[in-house]
PDB file of N, CA and C in Angstrom:
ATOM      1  N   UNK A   1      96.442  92.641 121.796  1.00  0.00           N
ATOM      2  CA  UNK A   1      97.746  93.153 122.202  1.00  0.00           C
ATOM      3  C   UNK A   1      97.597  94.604 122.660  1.00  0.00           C
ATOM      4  N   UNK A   2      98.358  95.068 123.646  1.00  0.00           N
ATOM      5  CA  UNK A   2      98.378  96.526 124.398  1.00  0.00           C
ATOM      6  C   UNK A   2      98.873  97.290 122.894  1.00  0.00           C
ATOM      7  N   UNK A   3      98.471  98.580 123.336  1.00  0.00           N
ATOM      8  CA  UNK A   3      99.195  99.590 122.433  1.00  0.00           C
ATOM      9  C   UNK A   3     100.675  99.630 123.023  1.00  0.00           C
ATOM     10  N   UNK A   4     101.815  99.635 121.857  1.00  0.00           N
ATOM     11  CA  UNK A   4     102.904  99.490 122.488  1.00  0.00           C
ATOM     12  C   UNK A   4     103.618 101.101 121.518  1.00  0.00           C
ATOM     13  N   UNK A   5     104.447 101.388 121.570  1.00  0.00           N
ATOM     14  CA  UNK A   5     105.420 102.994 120.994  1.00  0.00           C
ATOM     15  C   UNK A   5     106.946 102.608 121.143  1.00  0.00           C
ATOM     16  N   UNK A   6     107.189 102.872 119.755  1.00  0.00           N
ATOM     17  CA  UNK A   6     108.478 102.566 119.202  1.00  0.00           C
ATOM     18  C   UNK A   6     108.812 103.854 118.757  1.00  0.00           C
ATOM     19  N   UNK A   7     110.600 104.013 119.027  1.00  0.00           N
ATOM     20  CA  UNK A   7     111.490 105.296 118.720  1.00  0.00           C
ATOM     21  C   UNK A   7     112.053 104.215 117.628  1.00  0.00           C
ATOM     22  N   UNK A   8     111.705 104.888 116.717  1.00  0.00           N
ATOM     23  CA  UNK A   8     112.689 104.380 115.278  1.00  0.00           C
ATOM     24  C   UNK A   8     114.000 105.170 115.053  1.00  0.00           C
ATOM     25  N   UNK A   9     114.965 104.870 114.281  1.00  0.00           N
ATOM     26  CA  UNK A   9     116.371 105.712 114.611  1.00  0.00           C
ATOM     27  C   UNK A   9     116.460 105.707 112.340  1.00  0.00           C
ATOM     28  N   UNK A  10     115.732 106.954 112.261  1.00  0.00           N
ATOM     29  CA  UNK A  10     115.811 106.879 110.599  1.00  0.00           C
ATOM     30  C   UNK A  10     116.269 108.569 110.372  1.00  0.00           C
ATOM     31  N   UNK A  11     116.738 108.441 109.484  1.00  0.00           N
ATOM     32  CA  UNK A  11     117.419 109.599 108.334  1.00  0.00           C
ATOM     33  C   UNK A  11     115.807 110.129 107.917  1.00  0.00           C
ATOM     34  N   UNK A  12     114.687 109.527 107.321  1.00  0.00           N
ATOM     35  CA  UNK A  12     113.889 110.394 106.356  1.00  0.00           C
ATOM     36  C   UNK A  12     112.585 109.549 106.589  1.00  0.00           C
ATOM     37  N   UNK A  13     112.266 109.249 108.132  1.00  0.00           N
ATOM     38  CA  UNK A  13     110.831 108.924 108.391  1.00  0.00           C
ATOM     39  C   UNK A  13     110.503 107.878 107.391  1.00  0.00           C
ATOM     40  N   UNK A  14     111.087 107.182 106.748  1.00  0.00           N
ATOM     41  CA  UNK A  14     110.653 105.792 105.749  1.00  0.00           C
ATOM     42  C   UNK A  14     111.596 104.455 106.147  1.00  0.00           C
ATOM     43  N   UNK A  15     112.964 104.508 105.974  1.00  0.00           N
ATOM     44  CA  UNK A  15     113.010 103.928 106.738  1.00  0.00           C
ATOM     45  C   UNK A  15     113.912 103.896 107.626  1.00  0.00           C
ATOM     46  N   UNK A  16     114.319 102.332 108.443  1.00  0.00           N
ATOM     47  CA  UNK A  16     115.488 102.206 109.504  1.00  0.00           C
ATOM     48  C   UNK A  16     116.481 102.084 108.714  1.00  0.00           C
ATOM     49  N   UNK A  17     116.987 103.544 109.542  1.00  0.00           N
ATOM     50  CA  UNK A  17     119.014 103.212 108.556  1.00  0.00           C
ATOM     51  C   UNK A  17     119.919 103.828 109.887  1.00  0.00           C
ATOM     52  N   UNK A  18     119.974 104.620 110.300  1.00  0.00           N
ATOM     53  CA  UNK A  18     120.426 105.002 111.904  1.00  0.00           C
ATOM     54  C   UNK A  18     121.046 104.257 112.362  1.00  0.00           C
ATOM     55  N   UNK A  19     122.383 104.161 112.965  1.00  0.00           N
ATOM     56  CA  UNK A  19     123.250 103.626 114.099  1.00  0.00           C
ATOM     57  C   UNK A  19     122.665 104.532 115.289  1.00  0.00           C
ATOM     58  N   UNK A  20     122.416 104.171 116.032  1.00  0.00           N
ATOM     59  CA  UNK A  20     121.959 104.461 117.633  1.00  0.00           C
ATOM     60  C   UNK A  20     121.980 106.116 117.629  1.00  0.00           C
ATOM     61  N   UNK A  21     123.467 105.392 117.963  1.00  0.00           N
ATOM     62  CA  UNK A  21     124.535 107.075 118.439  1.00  0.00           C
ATOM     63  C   UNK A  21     124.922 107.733 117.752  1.00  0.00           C
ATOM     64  N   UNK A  22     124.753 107.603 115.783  1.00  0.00           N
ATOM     65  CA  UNK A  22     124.814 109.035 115.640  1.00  0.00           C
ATOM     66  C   UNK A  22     123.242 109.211 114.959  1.00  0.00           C
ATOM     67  N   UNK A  23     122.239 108.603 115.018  1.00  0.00           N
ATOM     68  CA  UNK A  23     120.815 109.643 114.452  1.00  0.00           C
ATOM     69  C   UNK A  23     120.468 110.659 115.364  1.00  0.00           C
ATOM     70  N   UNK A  24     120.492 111.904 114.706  1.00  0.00           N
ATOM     71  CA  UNK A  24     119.867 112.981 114.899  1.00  0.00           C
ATOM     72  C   UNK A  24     118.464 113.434 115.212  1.00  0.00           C
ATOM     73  N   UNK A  25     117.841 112.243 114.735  1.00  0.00           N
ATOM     74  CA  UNK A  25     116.088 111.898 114.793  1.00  0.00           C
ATOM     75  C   UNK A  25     115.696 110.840 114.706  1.00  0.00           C
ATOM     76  N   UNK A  26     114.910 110.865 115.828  1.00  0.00           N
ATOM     77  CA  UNK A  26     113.896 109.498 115.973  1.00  0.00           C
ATOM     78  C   UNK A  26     112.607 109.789 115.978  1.00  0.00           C
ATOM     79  N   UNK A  27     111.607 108.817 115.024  1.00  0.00           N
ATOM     80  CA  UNK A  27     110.450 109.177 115.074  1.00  0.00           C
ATOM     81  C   UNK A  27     109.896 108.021 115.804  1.00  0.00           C
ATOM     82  N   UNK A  28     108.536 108.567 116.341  1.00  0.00           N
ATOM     83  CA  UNK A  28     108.018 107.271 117.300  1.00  0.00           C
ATOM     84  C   UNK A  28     106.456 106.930 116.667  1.00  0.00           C
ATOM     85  N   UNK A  29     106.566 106.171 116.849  1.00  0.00           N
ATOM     86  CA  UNK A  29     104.945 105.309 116.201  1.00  0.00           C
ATOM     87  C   UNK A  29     104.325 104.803 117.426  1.00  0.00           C
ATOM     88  N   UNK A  30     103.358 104.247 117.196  1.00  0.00           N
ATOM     89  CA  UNK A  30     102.271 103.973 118.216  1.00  0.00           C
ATOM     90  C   UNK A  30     101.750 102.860 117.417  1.00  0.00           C
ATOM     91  N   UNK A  31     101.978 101.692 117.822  1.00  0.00           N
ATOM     92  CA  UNK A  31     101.173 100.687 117.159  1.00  0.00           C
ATOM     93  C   UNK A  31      99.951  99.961 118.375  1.00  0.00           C
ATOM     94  N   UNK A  32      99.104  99.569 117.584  1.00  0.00           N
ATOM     95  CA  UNK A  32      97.913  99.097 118.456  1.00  0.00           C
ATOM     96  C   UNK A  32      97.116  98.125 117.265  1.00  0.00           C
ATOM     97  N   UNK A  33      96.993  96.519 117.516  1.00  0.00           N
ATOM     98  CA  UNK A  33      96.816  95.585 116.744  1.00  0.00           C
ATOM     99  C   UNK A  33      97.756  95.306 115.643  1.00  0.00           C
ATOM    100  N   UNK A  34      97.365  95.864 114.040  1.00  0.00           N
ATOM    101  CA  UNK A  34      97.898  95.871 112.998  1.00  0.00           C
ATOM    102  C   UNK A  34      98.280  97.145 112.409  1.00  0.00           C
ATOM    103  N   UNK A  35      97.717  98.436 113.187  1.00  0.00           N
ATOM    104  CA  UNK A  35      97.561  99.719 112.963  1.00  0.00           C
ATOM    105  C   UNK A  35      98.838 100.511 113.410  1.00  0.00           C
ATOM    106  N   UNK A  36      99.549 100.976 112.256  1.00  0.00           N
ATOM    107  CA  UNK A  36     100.664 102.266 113.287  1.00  0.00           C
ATOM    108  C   UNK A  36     100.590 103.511 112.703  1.00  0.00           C
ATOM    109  N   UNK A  37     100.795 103.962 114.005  1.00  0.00           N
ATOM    110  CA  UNK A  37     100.550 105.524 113.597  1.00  0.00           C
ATOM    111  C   UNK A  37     101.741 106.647 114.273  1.00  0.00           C
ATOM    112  N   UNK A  38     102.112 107.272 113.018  1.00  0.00           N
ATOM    113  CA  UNK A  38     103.360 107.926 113.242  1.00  0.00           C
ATOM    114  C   UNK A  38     102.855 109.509 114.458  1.00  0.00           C
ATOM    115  N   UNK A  39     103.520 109.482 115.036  1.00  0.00           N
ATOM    116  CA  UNK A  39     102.853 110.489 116.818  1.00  0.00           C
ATOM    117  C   UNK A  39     104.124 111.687 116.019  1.00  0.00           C
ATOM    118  N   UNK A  40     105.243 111.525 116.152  1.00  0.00           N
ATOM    119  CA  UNK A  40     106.167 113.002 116.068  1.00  0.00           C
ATOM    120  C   UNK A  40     107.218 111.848 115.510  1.00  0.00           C
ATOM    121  N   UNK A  41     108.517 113.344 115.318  1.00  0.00           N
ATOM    122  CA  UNK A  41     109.716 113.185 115.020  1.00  0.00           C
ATOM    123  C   UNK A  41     110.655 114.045 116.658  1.00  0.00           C
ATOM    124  N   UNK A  42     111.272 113.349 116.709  1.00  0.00           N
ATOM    125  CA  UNK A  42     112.186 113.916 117.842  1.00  0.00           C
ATOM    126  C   UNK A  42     113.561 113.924 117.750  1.00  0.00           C
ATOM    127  N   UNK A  43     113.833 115.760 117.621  1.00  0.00           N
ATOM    128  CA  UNK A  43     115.309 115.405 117.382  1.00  0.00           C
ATOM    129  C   UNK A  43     116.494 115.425 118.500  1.00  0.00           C
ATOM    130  N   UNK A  44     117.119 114.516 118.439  1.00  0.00           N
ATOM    131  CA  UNK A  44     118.096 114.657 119.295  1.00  0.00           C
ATOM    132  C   UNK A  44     119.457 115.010 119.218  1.00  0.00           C
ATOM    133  N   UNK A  45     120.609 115.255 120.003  1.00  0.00           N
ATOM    134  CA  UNK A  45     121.511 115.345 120.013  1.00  0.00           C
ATOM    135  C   UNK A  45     122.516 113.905 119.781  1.00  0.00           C
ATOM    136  N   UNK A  46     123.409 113.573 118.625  1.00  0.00           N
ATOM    137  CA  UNK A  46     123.770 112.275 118.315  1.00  0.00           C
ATOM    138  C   UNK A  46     124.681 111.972 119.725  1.00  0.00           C
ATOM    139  N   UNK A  47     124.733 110.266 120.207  1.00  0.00           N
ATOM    140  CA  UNK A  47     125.643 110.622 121.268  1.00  0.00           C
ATOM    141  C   UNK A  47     127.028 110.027 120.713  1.00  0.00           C
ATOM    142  N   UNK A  48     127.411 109.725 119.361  1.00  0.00           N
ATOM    143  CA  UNK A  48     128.644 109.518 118.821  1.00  0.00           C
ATOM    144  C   UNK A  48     129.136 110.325 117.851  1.00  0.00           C
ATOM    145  N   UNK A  49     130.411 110.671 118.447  1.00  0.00           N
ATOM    146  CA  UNK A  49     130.886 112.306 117.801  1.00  0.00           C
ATOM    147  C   UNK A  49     132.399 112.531 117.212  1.00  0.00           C
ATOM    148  N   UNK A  50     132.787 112.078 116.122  1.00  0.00           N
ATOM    149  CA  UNK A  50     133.999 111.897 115.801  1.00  0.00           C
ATOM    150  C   UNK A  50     134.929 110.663 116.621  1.00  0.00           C
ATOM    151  N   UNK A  51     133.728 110.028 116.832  1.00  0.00           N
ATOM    152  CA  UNK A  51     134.474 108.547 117.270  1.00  0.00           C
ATOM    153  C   UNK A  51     134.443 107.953 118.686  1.00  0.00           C
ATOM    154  N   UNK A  52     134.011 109.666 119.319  1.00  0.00           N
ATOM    155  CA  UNK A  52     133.990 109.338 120.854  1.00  0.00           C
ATOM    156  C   UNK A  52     132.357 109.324 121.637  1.00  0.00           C
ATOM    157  N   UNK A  53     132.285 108.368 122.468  1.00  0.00           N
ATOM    158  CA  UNK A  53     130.945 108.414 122.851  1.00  0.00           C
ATOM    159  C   UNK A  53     130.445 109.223 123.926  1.00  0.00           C
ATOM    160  N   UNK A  54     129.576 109.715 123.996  1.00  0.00           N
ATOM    161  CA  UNK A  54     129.024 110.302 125.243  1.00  0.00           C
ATOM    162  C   UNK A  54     128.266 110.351 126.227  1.00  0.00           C
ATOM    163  N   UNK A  55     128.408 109.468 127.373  1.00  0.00           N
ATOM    164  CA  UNK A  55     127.664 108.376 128.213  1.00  0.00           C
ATOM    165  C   UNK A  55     126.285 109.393 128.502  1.00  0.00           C
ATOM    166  N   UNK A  56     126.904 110.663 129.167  1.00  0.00           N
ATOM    167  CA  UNK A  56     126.060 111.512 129.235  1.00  0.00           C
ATOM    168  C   UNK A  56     124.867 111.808 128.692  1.00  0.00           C
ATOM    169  N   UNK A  57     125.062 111.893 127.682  1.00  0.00           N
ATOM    170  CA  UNK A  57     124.409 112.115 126.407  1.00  0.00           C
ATOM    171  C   UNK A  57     123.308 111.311 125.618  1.00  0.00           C
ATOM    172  N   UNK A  58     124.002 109.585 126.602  1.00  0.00           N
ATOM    173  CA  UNK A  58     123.603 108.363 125.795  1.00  0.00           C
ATOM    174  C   UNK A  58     122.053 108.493 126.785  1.00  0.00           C
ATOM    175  N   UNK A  59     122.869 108.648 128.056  1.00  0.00           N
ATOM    176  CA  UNK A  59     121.508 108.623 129.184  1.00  0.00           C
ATOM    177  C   UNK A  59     120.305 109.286 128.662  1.00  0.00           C
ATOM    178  N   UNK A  60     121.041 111.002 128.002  1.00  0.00           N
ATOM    179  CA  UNK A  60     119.769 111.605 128.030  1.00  0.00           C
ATOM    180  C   UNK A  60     119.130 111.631 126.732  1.00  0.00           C
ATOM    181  N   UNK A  61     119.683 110.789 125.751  1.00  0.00           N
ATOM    182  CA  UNK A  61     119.124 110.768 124.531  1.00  0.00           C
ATOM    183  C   UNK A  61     118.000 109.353 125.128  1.00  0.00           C
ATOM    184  N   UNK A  62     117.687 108.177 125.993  1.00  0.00           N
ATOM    185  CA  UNK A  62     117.605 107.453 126.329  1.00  0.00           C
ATOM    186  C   UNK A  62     116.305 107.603 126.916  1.00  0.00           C
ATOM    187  N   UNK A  63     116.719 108.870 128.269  1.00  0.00           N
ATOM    188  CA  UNK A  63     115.785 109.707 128.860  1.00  0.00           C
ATOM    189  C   UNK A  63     114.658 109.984 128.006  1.00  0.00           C
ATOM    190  N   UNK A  64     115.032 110.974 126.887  1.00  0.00           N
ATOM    191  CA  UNK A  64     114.099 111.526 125.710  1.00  0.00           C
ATOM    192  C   UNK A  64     113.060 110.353 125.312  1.00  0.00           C
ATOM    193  N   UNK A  65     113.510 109.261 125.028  1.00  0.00           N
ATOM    194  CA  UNK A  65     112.844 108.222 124.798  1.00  0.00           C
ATOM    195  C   UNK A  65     112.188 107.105 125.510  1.00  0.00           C
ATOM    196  N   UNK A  66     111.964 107.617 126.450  1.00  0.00           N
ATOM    197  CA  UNK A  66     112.150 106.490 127.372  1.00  0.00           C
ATOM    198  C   UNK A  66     110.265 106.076 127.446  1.00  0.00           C
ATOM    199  N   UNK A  67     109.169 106.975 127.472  1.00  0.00           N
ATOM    200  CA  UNK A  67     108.274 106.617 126.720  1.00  0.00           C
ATOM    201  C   UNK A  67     107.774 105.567 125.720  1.00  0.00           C
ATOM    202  N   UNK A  68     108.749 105.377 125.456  1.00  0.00           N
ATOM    203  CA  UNK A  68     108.717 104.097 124.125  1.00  0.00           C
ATOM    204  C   UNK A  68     109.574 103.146 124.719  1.00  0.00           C
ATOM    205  N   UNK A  69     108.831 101.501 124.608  1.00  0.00           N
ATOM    206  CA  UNK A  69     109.170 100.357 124.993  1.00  0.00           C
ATOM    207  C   UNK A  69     110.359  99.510 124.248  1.00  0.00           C
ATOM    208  N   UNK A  70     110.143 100.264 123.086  1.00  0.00           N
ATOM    209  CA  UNK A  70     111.155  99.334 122.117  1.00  0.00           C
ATOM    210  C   UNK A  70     111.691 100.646 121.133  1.00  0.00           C
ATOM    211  N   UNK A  71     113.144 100.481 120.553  1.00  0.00           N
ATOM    212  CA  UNK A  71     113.701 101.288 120.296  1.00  0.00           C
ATOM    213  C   UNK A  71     113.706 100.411 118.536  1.00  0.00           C
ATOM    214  N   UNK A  72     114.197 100.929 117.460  1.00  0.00           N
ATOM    215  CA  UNK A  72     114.398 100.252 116.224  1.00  0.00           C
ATOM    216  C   UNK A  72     115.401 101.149 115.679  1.00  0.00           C
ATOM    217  N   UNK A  73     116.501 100.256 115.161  1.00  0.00           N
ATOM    218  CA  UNK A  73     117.681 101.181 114.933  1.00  0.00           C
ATOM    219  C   UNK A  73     118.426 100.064 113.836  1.00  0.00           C
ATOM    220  N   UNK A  74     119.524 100.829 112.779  1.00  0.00           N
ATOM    221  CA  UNK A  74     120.149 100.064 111.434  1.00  0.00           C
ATOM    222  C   UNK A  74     121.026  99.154 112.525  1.00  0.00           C
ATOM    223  N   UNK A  75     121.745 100.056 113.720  1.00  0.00           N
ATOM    224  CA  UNK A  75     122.915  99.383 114.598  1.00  0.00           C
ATOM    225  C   UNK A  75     122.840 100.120 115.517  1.00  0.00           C
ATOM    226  N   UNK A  76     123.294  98.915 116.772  1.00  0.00           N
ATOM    227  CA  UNK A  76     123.108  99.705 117.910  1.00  0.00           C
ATOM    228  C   UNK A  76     124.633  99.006 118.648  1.00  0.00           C
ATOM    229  N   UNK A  77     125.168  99.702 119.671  1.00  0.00           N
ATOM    230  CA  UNK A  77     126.493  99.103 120.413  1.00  0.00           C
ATOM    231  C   UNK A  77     126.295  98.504 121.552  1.00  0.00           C
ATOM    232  N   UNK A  78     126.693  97.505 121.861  1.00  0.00           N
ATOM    233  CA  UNK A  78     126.605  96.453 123.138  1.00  0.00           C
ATOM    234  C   UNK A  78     126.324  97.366 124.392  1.00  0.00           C
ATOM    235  N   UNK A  79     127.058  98.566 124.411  1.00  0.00           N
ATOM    236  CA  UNK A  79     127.001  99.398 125.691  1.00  0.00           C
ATOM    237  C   UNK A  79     125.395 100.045 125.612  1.00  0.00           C
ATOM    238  N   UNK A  80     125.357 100.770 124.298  1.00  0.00           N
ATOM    239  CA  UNK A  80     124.045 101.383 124.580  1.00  0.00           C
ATOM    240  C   UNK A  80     122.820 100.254 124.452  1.00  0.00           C
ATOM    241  N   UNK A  81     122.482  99.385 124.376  1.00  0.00           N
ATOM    242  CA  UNK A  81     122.038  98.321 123.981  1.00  0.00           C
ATOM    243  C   UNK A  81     121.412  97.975 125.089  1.00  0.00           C
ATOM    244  N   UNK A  82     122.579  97.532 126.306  1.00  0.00           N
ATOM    245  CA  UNK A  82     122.609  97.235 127.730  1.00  0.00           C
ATOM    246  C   UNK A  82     121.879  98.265 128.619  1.00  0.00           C
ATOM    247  N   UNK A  83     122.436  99.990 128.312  1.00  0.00           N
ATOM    248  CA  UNK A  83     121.992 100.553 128.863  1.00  0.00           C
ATOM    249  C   UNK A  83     120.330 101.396 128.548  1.00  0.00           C
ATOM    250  N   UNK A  84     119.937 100.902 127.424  1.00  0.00           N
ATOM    251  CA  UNK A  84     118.588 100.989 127.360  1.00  0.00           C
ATOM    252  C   UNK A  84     117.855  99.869 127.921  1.00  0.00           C
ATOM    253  N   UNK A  85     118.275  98.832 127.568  1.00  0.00           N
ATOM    254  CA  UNK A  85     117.698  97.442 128.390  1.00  0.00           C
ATOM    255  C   UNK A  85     117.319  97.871 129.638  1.00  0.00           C
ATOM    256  N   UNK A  86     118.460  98.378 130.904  1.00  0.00           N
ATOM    257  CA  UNK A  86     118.289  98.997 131.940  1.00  0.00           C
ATOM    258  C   UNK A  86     117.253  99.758 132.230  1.00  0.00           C
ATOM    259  N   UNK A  87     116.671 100.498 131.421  1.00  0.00           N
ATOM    260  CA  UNK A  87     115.849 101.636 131.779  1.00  0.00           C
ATOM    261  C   UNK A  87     114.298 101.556 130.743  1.00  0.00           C
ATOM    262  N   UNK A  88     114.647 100.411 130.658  1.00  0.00           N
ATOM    263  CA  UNK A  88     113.654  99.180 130.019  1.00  0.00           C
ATOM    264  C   UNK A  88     113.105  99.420 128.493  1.00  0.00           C
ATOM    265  N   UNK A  89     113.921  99.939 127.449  1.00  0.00           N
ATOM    266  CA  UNK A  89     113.750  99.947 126.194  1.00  0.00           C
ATOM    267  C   UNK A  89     114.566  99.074 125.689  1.00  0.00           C
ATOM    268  N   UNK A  90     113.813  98.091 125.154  1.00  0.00           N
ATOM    269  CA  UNK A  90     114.443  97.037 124.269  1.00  0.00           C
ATOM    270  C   UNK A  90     114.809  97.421 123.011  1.00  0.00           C
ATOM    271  N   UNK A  91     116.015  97.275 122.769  1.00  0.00           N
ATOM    272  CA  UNK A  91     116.583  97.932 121.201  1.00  0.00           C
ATOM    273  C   UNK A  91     116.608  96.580 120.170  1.00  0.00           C
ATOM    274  N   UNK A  92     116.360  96.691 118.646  1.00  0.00           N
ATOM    275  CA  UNK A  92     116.191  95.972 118.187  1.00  0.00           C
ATOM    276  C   UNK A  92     116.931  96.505 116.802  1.00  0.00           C
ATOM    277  N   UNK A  93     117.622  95.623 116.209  1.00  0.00           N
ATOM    278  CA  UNK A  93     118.603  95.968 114.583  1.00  0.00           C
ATOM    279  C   UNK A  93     117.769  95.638 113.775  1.00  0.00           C
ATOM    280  N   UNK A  94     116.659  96.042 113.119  1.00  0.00           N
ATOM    281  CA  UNK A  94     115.951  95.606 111.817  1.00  0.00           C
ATOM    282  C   UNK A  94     115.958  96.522 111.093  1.00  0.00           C
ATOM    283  N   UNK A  95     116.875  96.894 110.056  1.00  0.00           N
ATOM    284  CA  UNK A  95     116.682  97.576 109.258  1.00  0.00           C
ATOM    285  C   UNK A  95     115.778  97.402 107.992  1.00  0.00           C
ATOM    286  N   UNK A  96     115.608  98.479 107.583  1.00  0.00           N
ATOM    287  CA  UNK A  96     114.292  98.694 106.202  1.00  0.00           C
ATOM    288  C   UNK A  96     113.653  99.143 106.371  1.00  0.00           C
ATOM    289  N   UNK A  97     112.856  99.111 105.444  1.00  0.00           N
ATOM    290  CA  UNK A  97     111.425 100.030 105.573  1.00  0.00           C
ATOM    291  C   UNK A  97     110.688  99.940 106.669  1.00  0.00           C
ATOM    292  N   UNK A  98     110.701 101.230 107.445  1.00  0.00           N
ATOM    293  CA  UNK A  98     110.112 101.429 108.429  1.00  0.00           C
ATOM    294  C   UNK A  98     108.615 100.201 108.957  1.00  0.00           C
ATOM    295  N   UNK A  99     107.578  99.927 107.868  1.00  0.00           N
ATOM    296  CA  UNK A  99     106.269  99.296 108.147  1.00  0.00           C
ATOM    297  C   UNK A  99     106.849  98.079 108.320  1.00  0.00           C
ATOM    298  N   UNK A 100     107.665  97.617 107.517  1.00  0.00           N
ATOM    299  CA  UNK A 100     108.344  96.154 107.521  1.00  0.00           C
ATOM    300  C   UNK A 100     109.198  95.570 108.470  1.00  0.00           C
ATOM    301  N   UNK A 101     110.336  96.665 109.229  1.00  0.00           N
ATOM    302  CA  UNK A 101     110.839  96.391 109.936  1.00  0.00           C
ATOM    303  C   UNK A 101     109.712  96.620 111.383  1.00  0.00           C
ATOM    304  N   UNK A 102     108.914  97.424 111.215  1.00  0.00           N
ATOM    305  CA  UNK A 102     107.882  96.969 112.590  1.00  0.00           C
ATOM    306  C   UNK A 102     107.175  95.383 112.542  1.00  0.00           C
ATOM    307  N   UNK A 103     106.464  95.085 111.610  1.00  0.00           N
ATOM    308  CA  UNK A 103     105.860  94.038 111.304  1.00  0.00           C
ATOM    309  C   UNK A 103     106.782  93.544 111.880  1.00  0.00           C
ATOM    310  N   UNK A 104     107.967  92.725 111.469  1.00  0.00           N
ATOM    311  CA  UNK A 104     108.804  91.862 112.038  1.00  0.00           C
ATOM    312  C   UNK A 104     109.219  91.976 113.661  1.00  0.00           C
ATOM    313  N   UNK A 105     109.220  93.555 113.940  1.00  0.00           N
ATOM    314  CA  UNK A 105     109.489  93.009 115.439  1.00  0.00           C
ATOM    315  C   UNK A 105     107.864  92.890 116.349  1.00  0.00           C
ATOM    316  N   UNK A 106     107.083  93.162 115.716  1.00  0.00           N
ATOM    317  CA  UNK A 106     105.602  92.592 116.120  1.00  0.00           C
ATOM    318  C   UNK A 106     105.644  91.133 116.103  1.00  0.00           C
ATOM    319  N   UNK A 107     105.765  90.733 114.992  1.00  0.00           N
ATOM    320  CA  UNK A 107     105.627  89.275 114.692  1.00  0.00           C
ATOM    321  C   UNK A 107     106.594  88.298 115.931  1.00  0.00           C
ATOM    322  N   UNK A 108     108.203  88.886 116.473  1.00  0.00           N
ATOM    323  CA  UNK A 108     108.978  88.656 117.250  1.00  0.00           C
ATOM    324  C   UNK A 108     108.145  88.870 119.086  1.00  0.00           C
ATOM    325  N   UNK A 109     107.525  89.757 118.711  1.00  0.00           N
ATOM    326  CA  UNK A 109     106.981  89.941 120.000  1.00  0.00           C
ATOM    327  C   UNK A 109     105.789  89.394 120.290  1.00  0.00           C
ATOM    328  N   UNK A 110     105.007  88.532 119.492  1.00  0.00           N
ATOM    329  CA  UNK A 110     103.969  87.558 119.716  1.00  0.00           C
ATOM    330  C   UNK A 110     104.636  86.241 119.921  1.00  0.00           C
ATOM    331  N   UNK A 111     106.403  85.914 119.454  1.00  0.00           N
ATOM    332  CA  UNK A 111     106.194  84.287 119.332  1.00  0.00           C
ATOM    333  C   UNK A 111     106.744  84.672 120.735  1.00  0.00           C
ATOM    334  N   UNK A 112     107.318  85.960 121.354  1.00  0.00           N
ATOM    335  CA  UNK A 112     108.223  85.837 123.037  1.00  0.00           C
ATOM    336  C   UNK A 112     107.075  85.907 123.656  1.00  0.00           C
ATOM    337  N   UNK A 113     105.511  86.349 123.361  1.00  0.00           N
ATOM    338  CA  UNK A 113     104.265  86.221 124.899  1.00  0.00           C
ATOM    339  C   UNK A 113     104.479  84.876 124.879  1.00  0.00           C
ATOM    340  N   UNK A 114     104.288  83.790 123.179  1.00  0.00           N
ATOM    341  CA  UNK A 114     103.630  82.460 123.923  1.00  0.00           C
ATOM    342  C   UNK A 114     104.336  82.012 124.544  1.00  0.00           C
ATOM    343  N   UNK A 115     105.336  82.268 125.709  1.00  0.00           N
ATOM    344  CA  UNK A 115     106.493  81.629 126.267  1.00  0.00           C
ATOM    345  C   UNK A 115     106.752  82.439 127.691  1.00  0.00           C
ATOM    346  N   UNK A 116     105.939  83.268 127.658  1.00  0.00           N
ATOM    347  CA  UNK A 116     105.866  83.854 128.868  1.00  0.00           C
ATOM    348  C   UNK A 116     104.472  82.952 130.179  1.00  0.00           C
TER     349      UNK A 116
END
């Protein structure tokens, strides 16, 4: 399998608990086989702010990440969801422990090759 880099959407680098739009930090990993390895923490600006969203914001928090193929987040919203899809980061809801919730979307992303 390619080396692939995931923006995780966590409170304290352990694990996924983050709704999209309001984590403040995303850390990104680098996985390659069975191996991940944590690269940085990146903080961003949340793009949900007393209720209101900020498309702007969503883009460039999006932008920031856009390096990374797959996004991992507690919850994510149909809009931003769509609009990472677009700009080709697949977002994924697995919350937990960070190693665990990768494993699982690894494991998800071997049964979608045999079908390609």
């Amino acid at each position: 399998m390619d080396k692939i880099r995931i923006a995780v959407a966590s409170s304290d680098g352990i694990v996924v608990n983050n709704h999209f739009g309001r984590a403040k930090a995303f850390y990104i990993l680098e996985v390659l086989d069975d191996e991940m390895v944590m690269l940085e923490k990146r903080q961003l600006e949340p793009v949900c702010e007393f209720g209101n969203h900020d498309e702007e914001r969503l883009r460039e928090n999006l932008e920031a990440l856009s390096d990374c193929e797959y996004l991992l987040v507690g919850r994510i919203g149909d809009g931003a969801r769509y609009t990472a899809g677009c700009m080709g980061i697949q977002a994924y809801e697995i919350p937990g422990i960070i190693e665990n919730s990768i494993e699982q979307l690894m494991k998800y992303i071997k049964i979608q090759k045999l079908f390609e």
